[in-house]
PDB file of N, CA and C in Angstrom:
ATOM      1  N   UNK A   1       0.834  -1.178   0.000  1.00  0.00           N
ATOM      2  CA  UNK A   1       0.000   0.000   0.000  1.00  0.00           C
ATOM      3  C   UNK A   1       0.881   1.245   0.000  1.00  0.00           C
ATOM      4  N   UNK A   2       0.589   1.961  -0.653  1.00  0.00           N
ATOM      5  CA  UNK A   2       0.987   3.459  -1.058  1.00  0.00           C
ATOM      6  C   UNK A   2       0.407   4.749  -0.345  1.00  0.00           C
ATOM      7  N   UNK A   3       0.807   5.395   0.091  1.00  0.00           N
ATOM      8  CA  UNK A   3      -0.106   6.496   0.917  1.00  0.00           C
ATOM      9  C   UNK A   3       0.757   7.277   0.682  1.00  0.00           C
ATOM     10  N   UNK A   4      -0.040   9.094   0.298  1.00  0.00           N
ATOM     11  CA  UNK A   4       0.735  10.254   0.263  1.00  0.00           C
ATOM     12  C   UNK A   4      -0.448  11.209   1.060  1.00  0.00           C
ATOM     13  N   UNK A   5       0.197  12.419   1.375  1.00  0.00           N
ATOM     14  CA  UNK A   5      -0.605  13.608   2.102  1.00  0.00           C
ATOM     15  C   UNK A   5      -1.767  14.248   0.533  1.00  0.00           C
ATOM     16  N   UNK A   6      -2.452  14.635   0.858  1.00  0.00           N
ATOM     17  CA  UNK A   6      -3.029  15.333   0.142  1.00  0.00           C
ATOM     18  C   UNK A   6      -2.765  16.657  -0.634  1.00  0.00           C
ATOM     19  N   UNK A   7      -1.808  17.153   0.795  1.00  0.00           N
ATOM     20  CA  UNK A   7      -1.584  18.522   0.317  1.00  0.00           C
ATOM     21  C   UNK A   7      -0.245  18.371  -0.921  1.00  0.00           C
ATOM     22  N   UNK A   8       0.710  17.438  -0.752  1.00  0.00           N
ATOM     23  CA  UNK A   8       1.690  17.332  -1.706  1.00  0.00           C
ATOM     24  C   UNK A   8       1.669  18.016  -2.708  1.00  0.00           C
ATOM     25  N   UNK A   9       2.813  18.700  -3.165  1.00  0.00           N
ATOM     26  CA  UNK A   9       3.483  19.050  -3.938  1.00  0.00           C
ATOM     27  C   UNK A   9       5.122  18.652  -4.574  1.00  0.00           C
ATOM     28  N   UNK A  10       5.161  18.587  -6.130  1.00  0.00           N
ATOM     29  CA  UNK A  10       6.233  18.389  -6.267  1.00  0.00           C
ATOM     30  C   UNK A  10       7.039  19.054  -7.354  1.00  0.00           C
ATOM     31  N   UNK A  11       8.109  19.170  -7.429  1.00  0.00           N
ATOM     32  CA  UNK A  11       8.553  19.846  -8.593  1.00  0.00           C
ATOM     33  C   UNK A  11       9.145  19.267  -9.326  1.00  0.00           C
ATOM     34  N   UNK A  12       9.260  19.337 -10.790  1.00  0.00           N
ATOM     35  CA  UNK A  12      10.106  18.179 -11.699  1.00  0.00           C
ATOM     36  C   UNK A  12      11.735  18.962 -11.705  1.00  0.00           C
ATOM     37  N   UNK A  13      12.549  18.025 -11.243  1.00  0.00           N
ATOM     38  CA  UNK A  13      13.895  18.053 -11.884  1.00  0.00           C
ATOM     39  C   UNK A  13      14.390  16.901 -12.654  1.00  0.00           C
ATOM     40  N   UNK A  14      14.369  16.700 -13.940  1.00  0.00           N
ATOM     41  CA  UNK A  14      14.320  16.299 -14.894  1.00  0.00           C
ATOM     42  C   UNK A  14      15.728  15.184 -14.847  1.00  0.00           C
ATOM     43  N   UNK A  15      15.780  13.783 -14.471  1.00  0.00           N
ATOM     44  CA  UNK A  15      17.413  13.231 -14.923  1.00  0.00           C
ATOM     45  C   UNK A  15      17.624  13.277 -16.622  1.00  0.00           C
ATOM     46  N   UNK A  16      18.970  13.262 -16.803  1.00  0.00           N
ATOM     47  CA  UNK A  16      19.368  12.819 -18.440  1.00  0.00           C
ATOM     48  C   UNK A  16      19.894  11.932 -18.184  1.00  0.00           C
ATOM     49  N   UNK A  17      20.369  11.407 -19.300  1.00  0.00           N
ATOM     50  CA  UNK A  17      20.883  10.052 -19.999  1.00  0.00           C
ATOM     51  C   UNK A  17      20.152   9.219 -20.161  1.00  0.00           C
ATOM     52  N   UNK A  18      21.013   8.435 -21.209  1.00  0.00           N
ATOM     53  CA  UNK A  18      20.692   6.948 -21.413  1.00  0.00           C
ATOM     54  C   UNK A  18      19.563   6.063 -20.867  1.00  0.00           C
ATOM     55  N   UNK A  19      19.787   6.151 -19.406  1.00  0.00           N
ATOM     56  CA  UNK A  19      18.882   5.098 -18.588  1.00  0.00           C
ATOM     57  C   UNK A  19      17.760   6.114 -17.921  1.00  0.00           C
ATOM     58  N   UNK A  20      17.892   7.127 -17.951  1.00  0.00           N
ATOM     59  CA  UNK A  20      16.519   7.590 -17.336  1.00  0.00           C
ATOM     60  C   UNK A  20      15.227   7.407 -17.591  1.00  0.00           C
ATOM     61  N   UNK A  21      14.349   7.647 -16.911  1.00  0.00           N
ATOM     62  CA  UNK A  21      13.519   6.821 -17.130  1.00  0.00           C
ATOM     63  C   UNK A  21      12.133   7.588 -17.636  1.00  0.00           C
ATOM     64  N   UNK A  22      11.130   7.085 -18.479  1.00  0.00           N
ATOM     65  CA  UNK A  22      10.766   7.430 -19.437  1.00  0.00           C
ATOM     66  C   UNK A  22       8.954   7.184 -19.176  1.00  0.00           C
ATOM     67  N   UNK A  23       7.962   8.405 -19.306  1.00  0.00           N
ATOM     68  CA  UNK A  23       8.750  10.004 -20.031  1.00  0.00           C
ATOM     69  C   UNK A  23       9.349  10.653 -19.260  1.00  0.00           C
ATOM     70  N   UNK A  24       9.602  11.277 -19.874  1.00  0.00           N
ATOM     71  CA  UNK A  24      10.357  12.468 -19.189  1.00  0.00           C
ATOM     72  C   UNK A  24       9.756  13.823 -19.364  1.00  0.00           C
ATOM     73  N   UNK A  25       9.344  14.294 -18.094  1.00  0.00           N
ATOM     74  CA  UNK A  25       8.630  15.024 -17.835  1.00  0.00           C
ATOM     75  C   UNK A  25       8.663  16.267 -18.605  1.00  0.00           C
ATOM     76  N   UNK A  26       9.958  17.209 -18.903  1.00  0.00           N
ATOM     77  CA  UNK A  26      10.149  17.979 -19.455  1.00  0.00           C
ATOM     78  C   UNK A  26       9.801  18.189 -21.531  1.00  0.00           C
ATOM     79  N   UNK A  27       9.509  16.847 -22.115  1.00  0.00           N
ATOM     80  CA  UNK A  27       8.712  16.495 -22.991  1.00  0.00           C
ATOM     81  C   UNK A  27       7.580  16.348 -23.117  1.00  0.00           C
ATOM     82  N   UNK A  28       7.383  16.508 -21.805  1.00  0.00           N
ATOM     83  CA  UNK A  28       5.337  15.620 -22.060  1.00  0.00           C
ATOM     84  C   UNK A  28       4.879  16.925 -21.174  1.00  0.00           C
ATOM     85  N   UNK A  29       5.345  17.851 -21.472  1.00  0.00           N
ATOM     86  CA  UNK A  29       4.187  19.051 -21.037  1.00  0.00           C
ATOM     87  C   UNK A  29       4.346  19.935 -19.518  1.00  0.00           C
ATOM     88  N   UNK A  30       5.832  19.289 -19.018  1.00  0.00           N
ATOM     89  CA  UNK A  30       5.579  19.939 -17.593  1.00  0.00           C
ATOM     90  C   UNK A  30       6.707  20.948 -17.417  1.00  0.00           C
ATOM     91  N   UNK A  31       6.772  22.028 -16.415  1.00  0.00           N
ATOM     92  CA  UNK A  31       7.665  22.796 -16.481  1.00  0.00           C
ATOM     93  C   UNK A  31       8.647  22.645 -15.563  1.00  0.00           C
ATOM     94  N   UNK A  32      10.275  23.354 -15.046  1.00  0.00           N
ATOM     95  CA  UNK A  32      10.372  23.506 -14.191  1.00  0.00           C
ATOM     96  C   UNK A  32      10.132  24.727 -13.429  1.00  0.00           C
ATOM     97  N   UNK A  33       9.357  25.779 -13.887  1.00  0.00           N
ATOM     98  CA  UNK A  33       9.043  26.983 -13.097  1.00  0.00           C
ATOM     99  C   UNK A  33       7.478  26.846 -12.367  1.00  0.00           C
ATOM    100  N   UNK A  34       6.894  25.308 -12.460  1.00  0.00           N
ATOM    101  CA  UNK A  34       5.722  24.928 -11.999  1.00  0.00           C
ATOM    102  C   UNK A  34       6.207  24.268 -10.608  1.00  0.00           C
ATOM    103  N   UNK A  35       5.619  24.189  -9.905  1.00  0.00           N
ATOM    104  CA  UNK A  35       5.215  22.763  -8.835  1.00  0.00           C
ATOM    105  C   UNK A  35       3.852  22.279  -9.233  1.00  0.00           C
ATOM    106  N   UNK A  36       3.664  20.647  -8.988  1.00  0.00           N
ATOM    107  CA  UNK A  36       2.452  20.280  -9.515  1.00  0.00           C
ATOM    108  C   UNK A  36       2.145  19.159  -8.188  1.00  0.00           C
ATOM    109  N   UNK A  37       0.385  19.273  -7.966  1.00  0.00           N
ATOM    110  CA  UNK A  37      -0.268  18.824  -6.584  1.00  0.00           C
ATOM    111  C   UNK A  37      -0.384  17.328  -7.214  1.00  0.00           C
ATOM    112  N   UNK A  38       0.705  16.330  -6.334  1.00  0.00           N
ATOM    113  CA  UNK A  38       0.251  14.820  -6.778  1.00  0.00           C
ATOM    114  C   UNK A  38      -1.319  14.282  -6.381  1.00  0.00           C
ATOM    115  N   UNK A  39      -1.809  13.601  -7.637  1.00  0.00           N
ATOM    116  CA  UNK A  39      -2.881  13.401  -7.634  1.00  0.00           C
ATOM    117  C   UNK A  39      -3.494  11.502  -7.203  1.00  0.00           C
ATOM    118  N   UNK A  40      -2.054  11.122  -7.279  1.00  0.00           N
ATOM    119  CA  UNK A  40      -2.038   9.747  -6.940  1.00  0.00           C
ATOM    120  C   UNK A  40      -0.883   9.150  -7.136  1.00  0.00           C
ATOM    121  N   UNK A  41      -0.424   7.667  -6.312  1.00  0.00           N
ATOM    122  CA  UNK A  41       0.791   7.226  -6.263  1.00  0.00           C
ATOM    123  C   UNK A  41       0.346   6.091  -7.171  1.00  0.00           C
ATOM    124  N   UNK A  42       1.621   5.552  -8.276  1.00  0.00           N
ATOM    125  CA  UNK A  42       1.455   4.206  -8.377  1.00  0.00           C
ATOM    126  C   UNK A  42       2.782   3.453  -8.349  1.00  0.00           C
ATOM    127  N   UNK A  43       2.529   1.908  -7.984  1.00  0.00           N
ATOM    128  CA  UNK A  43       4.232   1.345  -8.127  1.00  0.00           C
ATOM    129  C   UNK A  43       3.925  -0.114  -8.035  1.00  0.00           C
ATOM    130  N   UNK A  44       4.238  -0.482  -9.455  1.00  0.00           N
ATOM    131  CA  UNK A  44       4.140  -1.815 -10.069  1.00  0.00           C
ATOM    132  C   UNK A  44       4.516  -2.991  -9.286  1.00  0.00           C
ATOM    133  N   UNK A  45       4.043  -4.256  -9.045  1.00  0.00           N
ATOM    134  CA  UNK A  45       4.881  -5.134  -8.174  1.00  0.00           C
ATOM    135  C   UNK A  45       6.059  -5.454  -8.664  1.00  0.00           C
ATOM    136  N   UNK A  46       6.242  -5.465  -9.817  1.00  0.00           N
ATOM    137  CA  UNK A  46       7.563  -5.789 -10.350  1.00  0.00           C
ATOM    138  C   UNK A  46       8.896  -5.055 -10.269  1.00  0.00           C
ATOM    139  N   UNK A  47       8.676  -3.408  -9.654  1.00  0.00           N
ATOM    140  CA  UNK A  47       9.540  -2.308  -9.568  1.00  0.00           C
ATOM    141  C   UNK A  47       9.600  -2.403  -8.558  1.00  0.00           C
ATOM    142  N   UNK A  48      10.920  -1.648  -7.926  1.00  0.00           N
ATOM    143  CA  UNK A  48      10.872  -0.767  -6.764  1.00  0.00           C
ATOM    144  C   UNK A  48      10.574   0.886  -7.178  1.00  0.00           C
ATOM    145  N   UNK A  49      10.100   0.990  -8.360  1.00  0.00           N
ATOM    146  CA  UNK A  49       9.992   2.691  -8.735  1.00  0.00           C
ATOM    147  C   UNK A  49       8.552   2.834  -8.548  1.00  0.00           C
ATOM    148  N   UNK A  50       8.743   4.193  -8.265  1.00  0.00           N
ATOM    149  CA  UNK A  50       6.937   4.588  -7.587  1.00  0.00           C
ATOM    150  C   UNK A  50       6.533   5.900  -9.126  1.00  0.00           C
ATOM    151  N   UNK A  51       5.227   5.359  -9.527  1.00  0.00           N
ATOM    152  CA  UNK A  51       5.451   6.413 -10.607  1.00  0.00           C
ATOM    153  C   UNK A  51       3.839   7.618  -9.813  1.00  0.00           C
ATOM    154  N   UNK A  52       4.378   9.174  -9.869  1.00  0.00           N
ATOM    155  CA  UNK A  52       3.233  10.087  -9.352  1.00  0.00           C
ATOM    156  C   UNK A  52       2.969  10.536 -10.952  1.00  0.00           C
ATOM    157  N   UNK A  53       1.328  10.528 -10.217  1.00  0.00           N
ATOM    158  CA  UNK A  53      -0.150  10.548 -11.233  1.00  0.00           C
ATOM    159  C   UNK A  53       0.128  12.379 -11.114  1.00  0.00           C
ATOM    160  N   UNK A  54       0.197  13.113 -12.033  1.00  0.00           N
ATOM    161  CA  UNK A  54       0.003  14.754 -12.070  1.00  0.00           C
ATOM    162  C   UNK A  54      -0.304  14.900 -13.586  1.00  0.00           C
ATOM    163  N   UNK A  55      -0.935  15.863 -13.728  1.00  0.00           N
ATOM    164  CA  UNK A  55      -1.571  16.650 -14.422  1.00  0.00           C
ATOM    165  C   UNK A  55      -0.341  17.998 -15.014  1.00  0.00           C
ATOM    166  N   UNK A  56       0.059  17.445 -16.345  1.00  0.00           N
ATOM    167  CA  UNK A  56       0.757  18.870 -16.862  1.00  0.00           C
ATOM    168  C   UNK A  56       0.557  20.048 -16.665  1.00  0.00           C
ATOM    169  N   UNK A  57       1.056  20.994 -17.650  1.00  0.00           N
ATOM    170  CA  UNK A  57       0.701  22.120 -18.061  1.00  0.00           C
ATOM    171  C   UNK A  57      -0.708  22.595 -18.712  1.00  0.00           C
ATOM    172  N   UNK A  58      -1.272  21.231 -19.586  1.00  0.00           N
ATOM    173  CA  UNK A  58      -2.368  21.335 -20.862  1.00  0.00           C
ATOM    174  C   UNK A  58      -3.137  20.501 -20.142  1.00  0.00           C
ATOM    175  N   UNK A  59      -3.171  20.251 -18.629  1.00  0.00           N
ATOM    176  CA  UNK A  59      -3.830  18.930 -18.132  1.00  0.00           C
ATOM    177  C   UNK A  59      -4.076  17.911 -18.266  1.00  0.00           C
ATOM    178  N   UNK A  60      -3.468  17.862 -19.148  1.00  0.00           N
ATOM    179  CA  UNK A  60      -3.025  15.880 -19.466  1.00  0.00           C
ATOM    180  C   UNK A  60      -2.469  15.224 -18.258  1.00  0.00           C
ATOM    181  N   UNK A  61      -2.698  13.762 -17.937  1.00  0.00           N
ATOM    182  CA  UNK A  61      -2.692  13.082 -17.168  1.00  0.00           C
ATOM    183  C   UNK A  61      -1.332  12.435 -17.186  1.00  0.00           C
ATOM    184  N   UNK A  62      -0.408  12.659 -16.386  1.00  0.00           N
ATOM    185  CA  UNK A  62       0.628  11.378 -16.785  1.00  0.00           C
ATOM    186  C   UNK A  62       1.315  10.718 -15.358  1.00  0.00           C
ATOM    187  N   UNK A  63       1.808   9.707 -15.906  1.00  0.00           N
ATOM    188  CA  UNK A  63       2.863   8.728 -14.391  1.00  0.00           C
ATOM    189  C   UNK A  63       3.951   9.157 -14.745  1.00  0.00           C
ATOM    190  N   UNK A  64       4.527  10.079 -14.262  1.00  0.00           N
ATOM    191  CA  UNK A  64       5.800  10.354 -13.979  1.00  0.00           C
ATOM    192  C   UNK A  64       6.311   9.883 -12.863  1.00  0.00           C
ATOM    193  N   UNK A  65       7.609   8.875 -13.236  1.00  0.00           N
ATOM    194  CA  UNK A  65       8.617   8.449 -12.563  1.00  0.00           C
ATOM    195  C   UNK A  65       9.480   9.403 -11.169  1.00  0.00           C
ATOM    196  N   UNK A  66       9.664   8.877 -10.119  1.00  0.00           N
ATOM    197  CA  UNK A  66       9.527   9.724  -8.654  1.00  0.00           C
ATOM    198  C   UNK A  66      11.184  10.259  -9.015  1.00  0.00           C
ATOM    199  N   UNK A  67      11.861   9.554  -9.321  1.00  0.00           N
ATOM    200  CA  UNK A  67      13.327  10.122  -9.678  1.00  0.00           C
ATOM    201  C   UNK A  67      13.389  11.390 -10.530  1.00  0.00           C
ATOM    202  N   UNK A  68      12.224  11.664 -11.006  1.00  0.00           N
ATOM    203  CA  UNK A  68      12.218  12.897 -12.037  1.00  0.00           C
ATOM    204  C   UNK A  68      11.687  13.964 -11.114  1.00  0.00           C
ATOM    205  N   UNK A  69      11.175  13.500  -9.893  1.00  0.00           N
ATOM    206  CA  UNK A  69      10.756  14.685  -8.640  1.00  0.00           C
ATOM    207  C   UNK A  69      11.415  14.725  -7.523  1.00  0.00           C
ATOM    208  N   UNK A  70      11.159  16.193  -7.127  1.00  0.00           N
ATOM    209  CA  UNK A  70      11.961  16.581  -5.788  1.00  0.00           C
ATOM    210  C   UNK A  70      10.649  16.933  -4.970  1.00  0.00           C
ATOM    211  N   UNK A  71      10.416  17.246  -3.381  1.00  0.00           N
ATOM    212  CA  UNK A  71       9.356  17.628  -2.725  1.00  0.00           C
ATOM    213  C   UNK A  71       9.267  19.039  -2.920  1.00  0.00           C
ATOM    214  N   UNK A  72       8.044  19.544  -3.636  1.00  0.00           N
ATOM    215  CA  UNK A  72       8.073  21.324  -3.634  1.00  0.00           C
ATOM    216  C   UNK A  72       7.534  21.671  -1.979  1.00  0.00           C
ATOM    217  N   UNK A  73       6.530  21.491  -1.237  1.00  0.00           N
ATOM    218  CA  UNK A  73       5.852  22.001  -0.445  1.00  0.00           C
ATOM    219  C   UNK A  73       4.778  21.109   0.050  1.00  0.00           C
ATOM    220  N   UNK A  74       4.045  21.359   0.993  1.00  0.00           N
ATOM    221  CA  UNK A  74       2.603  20.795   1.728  1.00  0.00           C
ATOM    222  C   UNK A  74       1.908  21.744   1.691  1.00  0.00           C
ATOM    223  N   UNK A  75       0.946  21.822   0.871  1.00  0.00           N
ATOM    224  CA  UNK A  75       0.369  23.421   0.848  1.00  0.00           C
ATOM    225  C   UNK A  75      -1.355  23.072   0.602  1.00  0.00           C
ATOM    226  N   UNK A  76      -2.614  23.379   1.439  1.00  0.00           N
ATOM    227  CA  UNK A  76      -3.654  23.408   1.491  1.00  0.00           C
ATOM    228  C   UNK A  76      -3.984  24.672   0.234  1.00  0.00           C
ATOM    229  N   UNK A  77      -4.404  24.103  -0.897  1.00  0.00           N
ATOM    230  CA  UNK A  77      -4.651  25.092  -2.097  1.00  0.00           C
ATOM    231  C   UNK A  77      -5.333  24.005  -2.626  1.00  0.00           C
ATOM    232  N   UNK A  78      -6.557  24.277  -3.592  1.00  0.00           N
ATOM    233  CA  UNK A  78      -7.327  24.111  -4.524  1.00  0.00           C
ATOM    234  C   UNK A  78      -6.802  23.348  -6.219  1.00  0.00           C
ATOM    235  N   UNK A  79      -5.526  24.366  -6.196  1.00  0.00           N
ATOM    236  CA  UNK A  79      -4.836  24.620  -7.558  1.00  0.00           C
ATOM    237  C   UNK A  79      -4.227  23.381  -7.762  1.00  0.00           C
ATOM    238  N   UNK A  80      -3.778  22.763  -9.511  1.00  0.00           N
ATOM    239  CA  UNK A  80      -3.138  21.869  -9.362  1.00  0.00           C
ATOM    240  C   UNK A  80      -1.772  22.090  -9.264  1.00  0.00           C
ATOM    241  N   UNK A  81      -1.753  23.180  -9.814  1.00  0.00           N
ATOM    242  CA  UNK A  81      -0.028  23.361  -9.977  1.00  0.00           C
ATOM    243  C   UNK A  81      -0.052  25.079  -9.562  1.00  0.00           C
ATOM    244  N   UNK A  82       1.142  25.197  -9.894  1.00  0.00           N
ATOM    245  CA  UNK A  82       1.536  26.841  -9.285  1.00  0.00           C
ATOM    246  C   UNK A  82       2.877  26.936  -9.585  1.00  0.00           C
ATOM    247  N   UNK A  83       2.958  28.627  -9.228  1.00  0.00           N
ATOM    248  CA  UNK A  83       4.509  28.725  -9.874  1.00  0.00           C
ATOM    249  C   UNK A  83       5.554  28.694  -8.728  1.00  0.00           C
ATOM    250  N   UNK A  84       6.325  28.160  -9.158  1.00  0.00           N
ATOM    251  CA  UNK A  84       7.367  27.865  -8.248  1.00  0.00           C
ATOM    252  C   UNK A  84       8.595  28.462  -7.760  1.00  0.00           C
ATOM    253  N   UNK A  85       8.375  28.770  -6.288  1.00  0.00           N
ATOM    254  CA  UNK A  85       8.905  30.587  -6.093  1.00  0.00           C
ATOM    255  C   UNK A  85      10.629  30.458  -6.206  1.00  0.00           C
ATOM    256  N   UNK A  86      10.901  31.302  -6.973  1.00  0.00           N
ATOM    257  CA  UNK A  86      12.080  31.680  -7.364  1.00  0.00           C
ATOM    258  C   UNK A  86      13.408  31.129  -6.555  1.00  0.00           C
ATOM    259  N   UNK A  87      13.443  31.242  -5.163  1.00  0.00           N
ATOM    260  CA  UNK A  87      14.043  30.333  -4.732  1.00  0.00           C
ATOM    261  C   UNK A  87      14.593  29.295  -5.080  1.00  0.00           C
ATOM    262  N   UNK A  88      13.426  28.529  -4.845  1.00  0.00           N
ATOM    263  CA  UNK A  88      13.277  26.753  -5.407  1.00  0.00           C
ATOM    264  C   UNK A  88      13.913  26.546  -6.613  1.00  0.00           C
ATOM    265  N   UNK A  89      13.682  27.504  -7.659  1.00  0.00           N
ATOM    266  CA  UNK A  89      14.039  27.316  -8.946  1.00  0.00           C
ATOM    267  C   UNK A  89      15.834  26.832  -9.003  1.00  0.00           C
ATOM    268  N   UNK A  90      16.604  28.032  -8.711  1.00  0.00           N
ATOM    269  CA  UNK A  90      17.867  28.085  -8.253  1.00  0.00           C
ATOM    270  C   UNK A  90      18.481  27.051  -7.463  1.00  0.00           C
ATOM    271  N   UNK A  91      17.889  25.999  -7.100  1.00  0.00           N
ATOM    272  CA  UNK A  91      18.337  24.704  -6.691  1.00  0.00           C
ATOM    273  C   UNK A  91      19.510  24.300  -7.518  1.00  0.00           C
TER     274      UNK A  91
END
């Protein structure tokens, strides 16, 4: 069983190469000047990789792979995503 907070947030930092793992977020619609509110966990019995259910830019639905995210915040908001304060960015 899988359990996350509700309020979650996360931000994509994108791996490269070869073996990363696929999609990759920065192709399929998401930004890094966003944080986006996970909408659900999933993780195959066959993996140890957990893939989070979020909603792009164009609101398309996708499983993005947890290695492609960092934790943005716990934040009680409505919104799915938001911009991601300048700070954070500069990581």
């Amino acid at each position: 069983m899988l359990a996350f907070h509700p309020n979650l947030f996360v931000r994509v930092e994108q791996l490269e190469g070869p073996r990363s793992p696929q999609p990759r977020p920065l192709e399929s619609g998401f930004s890094v000047t966003c944080m986006y509110r996970v909408l659900g966990v999933y993780s195959p019995s066959e993996t140890a990789e957990a893939y989070f259910i979020l909603a792009n830019d164009t609101d398309q639905m996708w499983f993005i792979s947890q290695r492609h995210l960092r934790f943005a915040c716990l934040l009680d908001s409505p919104s799915q995503r938001l911009p991601l304060p300048l700070e954070m960015q500069l990581r």
